[in-house]
PDB file of N, CA and C in Angstrom:
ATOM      1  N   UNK A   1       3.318  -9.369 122.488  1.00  0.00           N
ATOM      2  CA  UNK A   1       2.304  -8.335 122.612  1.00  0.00           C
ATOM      3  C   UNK A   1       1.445  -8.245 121.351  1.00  0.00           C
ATOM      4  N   UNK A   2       2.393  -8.724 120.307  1.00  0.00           N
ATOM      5  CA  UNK A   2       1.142  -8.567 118.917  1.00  0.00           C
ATOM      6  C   UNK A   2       0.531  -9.637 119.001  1.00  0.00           C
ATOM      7  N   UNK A   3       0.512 -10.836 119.726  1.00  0.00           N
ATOM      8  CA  UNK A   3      -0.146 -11.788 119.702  1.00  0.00           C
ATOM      9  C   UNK A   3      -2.138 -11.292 120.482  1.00  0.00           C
ATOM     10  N   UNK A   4      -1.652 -11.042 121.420  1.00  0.00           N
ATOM     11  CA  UNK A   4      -2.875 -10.346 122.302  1.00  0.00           C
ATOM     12  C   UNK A   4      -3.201  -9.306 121.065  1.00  0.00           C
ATOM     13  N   UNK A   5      -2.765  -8.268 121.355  1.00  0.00           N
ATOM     14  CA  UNK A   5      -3.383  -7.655 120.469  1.00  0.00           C
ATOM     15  C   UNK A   5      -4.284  -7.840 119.093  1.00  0.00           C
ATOM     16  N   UNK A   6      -3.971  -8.463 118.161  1.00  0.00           N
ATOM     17  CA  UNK A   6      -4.502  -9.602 117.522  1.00  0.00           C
ATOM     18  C   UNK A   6      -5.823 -10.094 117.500  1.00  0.00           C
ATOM     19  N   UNK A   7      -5.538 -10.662 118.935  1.00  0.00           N
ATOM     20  CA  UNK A   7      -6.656 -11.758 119.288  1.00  0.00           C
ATOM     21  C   UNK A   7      -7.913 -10.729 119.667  1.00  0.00           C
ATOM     22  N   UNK A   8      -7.261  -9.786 120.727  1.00  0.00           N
ATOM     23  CA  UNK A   8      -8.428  -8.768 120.956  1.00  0.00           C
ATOM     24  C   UNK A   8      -8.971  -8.378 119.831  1.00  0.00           C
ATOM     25  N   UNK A   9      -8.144  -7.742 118.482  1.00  0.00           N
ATOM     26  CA  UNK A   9      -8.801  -6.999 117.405  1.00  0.00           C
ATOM     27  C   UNK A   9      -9.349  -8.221 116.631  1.00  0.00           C
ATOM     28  N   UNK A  10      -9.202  -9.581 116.813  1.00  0.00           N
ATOM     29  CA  UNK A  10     -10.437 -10.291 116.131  1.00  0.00           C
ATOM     30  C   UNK A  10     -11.764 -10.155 117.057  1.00  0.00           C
ATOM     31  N   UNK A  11     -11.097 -10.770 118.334  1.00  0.00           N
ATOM     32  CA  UNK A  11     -12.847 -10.597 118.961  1.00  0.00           C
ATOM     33  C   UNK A  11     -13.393  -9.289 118.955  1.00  0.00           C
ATOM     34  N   UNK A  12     -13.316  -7.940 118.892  1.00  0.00           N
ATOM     35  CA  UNK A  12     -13.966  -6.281 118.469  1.00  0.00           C
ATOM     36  C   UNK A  12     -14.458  -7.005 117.348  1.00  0.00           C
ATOM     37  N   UNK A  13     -13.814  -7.622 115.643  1.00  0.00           N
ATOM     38  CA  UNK A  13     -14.290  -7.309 114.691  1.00  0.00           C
ATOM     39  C   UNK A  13     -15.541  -8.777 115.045  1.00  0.00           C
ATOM     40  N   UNK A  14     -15.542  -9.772 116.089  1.00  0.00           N
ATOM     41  CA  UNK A  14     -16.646 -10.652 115.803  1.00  0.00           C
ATOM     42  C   UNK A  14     -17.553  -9.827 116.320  1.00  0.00           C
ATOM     43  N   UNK A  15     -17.741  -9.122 117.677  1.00  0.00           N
ATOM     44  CA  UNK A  15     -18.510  -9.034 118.487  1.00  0.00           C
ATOM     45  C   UNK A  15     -19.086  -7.828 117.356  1.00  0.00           C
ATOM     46  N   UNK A  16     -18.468  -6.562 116.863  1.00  0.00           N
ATOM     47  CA  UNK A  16     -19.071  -5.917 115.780  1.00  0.00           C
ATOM     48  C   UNK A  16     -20.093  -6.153 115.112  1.00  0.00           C
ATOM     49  N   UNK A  17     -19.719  -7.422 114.311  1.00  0.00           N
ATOM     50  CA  UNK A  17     -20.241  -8.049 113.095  1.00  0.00           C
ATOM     51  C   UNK A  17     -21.588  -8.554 113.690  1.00  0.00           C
ATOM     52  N   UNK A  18     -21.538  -9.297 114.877  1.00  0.00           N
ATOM     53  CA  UNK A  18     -22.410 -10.052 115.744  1.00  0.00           C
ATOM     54  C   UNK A  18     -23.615  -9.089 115.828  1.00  0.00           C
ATOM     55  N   UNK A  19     -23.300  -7.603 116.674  1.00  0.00           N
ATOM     56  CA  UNK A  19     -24.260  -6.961 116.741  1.00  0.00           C
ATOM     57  C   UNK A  19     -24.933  -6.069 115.417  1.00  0.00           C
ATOM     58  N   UNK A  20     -24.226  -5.747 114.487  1.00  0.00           N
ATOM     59  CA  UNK A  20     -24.425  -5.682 112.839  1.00  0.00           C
ATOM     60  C   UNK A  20     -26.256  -6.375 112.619  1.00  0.00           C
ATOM     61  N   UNK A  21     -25.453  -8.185 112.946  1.00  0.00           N
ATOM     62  CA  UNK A  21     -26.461  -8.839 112.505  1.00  0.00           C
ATOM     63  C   UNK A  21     -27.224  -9.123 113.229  1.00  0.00           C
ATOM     64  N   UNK A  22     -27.125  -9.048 114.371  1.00  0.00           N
ATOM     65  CA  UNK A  22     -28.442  -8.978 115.125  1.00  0.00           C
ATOM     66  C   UNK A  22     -29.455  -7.873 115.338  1.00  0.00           C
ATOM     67  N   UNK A  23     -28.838  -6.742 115.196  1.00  0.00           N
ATOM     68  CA  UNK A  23     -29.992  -4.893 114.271  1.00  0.00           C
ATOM     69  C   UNK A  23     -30.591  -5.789 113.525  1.00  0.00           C
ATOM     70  N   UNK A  24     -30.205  -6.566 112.646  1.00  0.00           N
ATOM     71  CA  UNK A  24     -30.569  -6.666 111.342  1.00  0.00           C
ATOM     72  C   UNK A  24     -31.595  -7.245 110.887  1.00  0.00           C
ATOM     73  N   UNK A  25     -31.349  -8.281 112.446  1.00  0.00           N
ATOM     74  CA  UNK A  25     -32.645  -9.569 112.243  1.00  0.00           C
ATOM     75  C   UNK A  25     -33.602  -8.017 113.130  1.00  0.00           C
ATOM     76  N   UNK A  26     -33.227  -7.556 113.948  1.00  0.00           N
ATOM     77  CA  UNK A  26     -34.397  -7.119 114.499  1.00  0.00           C
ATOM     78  C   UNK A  26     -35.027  -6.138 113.990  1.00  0.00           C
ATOM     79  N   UNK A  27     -34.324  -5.484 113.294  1.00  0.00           N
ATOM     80  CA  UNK A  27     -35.208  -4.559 112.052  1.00  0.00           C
ATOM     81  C   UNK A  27     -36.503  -5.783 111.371  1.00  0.00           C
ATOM     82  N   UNK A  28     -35.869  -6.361 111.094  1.00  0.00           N
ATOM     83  CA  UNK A  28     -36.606  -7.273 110.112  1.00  0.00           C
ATOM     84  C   UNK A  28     -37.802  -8.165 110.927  1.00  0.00           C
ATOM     85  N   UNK A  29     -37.090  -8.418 112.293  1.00  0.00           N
ATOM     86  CA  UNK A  29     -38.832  -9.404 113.440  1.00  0.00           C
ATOM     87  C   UNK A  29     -39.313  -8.288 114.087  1.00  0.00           C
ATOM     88  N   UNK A  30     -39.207  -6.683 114.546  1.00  0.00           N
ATOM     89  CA  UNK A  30     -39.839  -6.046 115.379  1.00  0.00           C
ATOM     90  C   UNK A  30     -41.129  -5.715 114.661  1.00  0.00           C
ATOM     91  N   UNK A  31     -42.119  -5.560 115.256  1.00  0.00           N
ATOM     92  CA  UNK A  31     -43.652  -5.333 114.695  1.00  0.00           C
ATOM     93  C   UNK A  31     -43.624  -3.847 114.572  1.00  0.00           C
ATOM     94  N   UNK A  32     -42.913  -3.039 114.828  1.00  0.00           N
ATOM     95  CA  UNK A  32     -43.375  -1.199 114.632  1.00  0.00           C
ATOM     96  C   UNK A  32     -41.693  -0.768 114.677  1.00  0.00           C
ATOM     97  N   UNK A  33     -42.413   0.317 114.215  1.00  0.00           N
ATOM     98  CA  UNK A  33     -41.490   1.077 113.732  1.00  0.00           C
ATOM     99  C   UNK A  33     -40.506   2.175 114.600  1.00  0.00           C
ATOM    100  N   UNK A  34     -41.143   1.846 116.064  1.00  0.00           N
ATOM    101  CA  UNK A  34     -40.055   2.498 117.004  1.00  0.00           C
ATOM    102  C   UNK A  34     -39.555   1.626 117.149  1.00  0.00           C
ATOM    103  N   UNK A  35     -39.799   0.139 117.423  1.00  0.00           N
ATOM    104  CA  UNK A  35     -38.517  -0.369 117.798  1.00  0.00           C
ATOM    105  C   UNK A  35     -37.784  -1.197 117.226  1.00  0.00           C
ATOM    106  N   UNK A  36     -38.180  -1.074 116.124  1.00  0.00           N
ATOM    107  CA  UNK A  36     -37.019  -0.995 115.004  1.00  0.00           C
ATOM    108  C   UNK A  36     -36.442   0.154 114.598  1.00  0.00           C
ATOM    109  N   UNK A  37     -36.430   1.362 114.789  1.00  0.00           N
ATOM    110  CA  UNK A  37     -35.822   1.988 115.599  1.00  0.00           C
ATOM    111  C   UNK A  37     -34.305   1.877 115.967  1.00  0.00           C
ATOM    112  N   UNK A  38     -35.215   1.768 117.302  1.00  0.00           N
ATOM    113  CA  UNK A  38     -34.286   1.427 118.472  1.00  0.00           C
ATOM    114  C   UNK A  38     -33.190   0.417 118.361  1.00  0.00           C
ATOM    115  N   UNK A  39     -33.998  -0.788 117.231  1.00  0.00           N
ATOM    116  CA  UNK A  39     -32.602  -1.616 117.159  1.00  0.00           C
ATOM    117  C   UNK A  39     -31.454  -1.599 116.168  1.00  0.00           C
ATOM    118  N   UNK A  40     -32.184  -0.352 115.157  1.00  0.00           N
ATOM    119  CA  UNK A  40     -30.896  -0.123 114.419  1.00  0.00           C
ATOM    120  C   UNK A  40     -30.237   0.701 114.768  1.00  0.00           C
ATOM    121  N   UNK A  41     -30.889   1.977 115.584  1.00  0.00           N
ATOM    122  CA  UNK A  41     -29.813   2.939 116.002  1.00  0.00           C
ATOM    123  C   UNK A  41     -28.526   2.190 117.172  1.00  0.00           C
ATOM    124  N   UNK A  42     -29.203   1.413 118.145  1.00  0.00           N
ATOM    125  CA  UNK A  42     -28.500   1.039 118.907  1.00  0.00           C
ATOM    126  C   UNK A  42     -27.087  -0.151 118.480  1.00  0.00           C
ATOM    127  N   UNK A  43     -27.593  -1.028 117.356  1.00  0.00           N
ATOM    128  CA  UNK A  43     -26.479  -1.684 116.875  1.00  0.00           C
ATOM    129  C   UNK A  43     -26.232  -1.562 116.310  1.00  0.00           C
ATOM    130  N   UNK A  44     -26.167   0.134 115.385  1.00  0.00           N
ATOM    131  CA  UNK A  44     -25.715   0.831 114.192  1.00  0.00           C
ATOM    132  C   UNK A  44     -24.474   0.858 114.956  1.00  0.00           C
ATOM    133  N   UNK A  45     -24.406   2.028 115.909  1.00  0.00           N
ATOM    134  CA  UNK A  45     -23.582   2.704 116.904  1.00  0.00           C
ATOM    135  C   UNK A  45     -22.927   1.124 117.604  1.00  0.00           C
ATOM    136  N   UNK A  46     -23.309   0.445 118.360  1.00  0.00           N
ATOM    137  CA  UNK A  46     -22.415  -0.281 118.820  1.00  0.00           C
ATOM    138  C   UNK A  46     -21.696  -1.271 118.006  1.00  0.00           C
ATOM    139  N   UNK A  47     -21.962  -1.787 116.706  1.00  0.00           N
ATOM    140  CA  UNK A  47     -21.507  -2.567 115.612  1.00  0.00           C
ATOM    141  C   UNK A  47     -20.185  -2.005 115.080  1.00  0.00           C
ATOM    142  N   UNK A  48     -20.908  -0.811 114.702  1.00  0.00           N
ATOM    143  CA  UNK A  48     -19.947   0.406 114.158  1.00  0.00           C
ATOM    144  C   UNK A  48     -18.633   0.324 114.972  1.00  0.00           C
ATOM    145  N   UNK A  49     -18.858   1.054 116.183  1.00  0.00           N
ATOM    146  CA  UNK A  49     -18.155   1.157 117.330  1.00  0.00           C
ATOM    147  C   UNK A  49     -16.573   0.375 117.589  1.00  0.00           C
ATOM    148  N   UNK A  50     -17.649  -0.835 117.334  1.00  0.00           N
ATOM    149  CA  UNK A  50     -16.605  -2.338 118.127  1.00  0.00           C
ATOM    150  C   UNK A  50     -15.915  -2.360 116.184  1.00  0.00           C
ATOM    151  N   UNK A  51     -16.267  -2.757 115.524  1.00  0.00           N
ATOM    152  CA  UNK A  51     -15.506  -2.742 114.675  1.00  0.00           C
ATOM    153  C   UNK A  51     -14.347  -1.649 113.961  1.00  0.00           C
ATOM    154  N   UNK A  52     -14.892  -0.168 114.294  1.00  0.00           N
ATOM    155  CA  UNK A  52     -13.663   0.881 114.205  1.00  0.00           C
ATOM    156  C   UNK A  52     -12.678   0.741 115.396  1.00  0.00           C
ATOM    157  N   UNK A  53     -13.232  -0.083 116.394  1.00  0.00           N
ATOM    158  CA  UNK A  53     -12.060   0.185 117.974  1.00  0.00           C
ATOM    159  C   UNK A  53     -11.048  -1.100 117.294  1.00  0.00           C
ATOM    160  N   UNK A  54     -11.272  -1.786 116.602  1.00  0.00           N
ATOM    161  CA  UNK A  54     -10.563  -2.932 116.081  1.00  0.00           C
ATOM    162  C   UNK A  54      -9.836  -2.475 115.023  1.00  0.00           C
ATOM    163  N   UNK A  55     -10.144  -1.459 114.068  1.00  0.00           N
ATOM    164  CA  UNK A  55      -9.590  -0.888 113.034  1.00  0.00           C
ATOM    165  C   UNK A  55      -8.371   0.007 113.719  1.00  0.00           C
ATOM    166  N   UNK A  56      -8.753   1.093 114.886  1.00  0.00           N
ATOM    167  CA  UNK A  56      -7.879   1.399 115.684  1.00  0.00           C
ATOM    168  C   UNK A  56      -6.535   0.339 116.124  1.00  0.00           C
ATOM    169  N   UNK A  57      -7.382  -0.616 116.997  1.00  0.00           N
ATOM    170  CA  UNK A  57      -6.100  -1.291 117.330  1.00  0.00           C
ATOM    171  C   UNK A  57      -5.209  -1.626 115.682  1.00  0.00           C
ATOM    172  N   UNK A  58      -5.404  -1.957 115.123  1.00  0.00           N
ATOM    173  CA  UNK A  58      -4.569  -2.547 114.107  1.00  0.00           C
ATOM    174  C   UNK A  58      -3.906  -1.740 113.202  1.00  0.00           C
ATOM    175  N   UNK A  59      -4.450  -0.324 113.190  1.00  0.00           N
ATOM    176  CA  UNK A  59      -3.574   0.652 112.603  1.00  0.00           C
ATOM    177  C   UNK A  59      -2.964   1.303 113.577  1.00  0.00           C
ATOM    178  N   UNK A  60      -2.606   1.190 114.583  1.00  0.00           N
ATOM    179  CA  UNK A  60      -1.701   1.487 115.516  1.00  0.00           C
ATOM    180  C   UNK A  60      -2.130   2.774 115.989  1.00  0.00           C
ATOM    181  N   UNK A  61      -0.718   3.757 115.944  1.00  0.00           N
ATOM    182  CA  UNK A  61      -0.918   5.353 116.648  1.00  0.00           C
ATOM    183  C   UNK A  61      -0.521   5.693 114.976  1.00  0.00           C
ATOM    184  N   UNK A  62      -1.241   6.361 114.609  1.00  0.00           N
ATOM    185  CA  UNK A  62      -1.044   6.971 113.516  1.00  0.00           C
ATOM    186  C   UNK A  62      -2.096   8.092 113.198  1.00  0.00           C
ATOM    187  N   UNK A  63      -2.161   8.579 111.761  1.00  0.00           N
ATOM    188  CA  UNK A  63      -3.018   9.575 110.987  1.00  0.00           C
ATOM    189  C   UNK A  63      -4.418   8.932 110.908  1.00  0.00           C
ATOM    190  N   UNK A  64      -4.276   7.449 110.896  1.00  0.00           N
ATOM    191  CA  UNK A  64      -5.091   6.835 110.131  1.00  0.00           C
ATOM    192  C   UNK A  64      -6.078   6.698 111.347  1.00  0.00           C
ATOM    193  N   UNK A  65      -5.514   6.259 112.732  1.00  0.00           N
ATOM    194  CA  UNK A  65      -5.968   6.253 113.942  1.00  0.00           C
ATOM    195  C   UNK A  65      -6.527   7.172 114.092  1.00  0.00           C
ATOM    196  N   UNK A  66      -6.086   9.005 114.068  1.00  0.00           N
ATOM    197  CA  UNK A  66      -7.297  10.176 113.898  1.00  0.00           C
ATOM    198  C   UNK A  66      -8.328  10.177 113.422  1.00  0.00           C
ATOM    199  N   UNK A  67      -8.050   9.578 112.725  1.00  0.00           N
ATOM    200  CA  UNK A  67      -9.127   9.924 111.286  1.00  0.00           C
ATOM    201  C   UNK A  67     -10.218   8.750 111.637  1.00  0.00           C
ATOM    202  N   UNK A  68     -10.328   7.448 112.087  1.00  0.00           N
ATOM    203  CA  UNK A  68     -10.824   6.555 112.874  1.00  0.00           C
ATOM    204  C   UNK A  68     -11.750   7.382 113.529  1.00  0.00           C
ATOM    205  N   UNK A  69     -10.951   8.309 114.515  1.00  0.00           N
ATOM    206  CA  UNK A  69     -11.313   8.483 116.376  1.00  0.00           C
ATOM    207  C   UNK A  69     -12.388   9.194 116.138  1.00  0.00           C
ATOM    208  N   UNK A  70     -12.361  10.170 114.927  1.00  0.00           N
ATOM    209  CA  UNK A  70     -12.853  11.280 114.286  1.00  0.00           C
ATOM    210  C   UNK A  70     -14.468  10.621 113.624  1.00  0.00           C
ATOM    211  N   UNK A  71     -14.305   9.603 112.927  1.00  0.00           N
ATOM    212  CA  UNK A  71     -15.609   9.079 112.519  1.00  0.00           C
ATOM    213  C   UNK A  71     -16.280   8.316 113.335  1.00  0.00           C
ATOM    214  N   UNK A  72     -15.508   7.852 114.592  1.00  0.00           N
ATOM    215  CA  UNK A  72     -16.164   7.265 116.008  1.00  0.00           C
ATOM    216  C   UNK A  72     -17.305   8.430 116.476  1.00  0.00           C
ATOM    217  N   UNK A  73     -16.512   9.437 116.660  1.00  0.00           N
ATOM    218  CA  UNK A  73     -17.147  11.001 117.106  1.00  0.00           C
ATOM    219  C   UNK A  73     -18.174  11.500 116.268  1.00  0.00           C
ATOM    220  N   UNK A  74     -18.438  10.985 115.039  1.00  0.00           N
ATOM    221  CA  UNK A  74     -19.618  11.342 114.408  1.00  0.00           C
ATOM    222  C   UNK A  74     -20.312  10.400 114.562  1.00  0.00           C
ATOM    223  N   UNK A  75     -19.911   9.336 114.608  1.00  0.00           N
ATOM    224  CA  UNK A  75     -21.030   8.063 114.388  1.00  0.00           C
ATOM    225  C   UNK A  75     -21.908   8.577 115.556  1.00  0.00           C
ATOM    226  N   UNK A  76     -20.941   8.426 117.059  1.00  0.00           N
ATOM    227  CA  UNK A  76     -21.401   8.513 118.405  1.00  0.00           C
ATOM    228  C   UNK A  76     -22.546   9.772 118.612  1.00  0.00           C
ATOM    229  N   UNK A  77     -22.752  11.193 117.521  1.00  0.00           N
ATOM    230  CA  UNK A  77     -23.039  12.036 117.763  1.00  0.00           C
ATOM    231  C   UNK A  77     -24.405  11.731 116.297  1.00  0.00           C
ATOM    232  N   UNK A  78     -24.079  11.260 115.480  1.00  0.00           N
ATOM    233  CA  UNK A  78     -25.639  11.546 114.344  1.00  0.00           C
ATOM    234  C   UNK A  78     -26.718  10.337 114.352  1.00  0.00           C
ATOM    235  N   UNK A  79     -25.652   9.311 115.282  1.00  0.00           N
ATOM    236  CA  UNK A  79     -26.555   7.790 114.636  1.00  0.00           C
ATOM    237  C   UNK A  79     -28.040   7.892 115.909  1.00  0.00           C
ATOM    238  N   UNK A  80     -27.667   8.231 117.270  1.00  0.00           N
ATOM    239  CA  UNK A  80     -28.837   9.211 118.085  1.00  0.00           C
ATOM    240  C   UNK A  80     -29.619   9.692 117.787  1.00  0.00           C
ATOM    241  N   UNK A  81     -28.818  10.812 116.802  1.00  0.00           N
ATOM    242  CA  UNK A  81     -29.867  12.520 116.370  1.00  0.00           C
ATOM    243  C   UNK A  81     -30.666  11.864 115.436  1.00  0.00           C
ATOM    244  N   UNK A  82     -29.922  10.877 114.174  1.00  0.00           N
ATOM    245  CA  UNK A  82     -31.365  10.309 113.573  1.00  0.00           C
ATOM    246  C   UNK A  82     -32.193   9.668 113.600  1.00  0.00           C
ATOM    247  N   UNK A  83     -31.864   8.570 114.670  1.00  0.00           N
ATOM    248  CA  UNK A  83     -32.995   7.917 115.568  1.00  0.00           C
ATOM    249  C   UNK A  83     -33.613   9.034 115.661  1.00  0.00           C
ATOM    250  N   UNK A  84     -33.537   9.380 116.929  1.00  0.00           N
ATOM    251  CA  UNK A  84     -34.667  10.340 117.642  1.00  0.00           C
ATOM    252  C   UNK A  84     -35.595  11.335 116.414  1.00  0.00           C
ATOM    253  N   UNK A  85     -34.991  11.991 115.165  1.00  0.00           N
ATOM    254  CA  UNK A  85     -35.528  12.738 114.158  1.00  0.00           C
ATOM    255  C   UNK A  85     -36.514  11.629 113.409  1.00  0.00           C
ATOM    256  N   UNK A  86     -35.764  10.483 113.514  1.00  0.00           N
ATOM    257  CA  UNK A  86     -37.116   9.135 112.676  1.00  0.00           C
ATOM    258  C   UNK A  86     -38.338   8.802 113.425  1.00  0.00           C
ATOM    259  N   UNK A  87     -37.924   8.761 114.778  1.00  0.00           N
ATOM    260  CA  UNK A  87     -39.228   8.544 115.940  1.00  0.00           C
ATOM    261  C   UNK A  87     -39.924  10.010 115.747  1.00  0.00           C
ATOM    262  N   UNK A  88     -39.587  11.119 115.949  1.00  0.00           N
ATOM    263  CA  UNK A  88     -40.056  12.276 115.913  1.00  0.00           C
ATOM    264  C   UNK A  88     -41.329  12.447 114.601  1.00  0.00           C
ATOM    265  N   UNK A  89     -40.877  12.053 113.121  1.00  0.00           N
ATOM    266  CA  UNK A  89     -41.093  11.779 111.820  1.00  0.00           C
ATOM    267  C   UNK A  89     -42.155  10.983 111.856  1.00  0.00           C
ATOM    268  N   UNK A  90     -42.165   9.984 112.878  1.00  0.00           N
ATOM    269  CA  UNK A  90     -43.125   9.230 113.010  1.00  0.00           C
ATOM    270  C   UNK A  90     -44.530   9.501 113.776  1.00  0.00           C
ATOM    271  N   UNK A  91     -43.870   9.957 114.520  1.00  0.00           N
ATOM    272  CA  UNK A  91     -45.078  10.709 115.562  1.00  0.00           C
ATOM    273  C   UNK A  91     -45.893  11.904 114.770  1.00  0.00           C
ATOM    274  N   UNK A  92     -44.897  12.480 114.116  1.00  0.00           N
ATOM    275  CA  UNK A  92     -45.627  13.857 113.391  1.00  0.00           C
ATOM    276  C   UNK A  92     -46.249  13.040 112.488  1.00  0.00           C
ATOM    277  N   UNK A  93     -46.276  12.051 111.676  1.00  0.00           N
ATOM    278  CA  UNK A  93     -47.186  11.271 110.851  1.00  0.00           C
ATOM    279  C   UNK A  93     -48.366  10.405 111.776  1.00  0.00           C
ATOM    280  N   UNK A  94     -48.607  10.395 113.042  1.00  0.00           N
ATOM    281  CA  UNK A  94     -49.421  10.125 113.800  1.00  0.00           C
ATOM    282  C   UNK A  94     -49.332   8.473 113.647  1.00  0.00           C
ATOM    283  N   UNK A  95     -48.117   7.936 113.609  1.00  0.00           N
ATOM    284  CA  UNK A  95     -47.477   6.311 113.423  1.00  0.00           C
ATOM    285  C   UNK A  95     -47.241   6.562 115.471  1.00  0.00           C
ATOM    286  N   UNK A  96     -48.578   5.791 115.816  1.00  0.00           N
ATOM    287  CA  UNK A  96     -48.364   5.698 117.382  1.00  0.00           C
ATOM    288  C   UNK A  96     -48.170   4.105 117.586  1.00  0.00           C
ATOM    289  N   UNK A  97     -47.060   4.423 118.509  1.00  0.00           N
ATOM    290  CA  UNK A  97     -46.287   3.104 119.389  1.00  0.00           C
ATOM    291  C   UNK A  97     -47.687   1.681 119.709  1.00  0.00           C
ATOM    292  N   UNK A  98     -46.651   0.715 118.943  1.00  0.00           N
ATOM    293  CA  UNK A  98     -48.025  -0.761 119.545  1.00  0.00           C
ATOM    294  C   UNK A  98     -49.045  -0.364 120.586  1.00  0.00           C
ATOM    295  N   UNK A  99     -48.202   0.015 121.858  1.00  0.00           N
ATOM    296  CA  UNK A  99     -48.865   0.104 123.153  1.00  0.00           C
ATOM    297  C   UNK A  99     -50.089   0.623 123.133  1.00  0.00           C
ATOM    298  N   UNK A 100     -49.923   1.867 122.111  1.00  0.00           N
ATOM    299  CA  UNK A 100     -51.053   2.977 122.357  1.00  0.00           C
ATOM    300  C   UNK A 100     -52.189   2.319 121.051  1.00  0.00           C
ATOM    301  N   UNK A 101     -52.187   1.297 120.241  1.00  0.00           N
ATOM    302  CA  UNK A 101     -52.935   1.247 119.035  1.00  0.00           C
ATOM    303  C   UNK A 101     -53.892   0.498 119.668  1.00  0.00           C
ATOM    304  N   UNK A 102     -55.291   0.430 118.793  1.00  0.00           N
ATOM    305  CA  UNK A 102     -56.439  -0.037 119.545  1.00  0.00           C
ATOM    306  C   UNK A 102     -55.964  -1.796 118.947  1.00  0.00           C
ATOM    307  N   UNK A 103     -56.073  -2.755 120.423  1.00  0.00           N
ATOM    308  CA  UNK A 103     -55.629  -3.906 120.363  1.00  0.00           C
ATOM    309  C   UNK A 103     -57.293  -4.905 120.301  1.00  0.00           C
ATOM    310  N   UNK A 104     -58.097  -4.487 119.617  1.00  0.00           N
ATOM    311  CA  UNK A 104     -59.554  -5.068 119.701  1.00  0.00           C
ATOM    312  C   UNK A 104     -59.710  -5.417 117.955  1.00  0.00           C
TER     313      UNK A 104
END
């Protein structure tokens, strides 16, 4: 059983890392600033995610496992709120989406 287990908590920490670096490139190739954005909030939270569910598995049932579940529950709850407060930030600075900019 620790064998599986294992194997699962390597593939969480690749697939983590994977989406880590792929935010990363896309922060860095998206042309505006919502959707870059979008791609860090989204593979902040899922990077994050997959790599604490791997930290979980490997520290078993414990304190340490709370305390994990606990910063899952914030990640899951601020990495959203500050997206949406950065798009918001943006808009109130009148930084409008590609779509809407004059393309002439």
């Amino acid at each position: 059983m620790d064998g599986i287990l294992s194997i699962i908590r390597d593939l969480l920490l690749i697939a983590g890392a994977l989406a880590v670096l792929i935010g990363a490139l896309g922060v860095i190739r998206f042309p505006e600033v919502f959707s870059r954005i979008h791609a860090a909030g989204i593979t902040d939270t899922a990077g994050a995610g997959l790599i604490i569910l791997a930290l979980l598995i490997e520290s078993g049932f414990s304190l340490i496992s709370l305390k994990l579940l606990v910063i899952v529950l914030f990640l899951f709850f601020t990495s959203p709120t500050s997206s949406h407060a950065l798009a918001k930030a943006a808009i109130h600075g009148r930084v409008l989406p590609l779509t809407h900019q004059d393309k002439g």
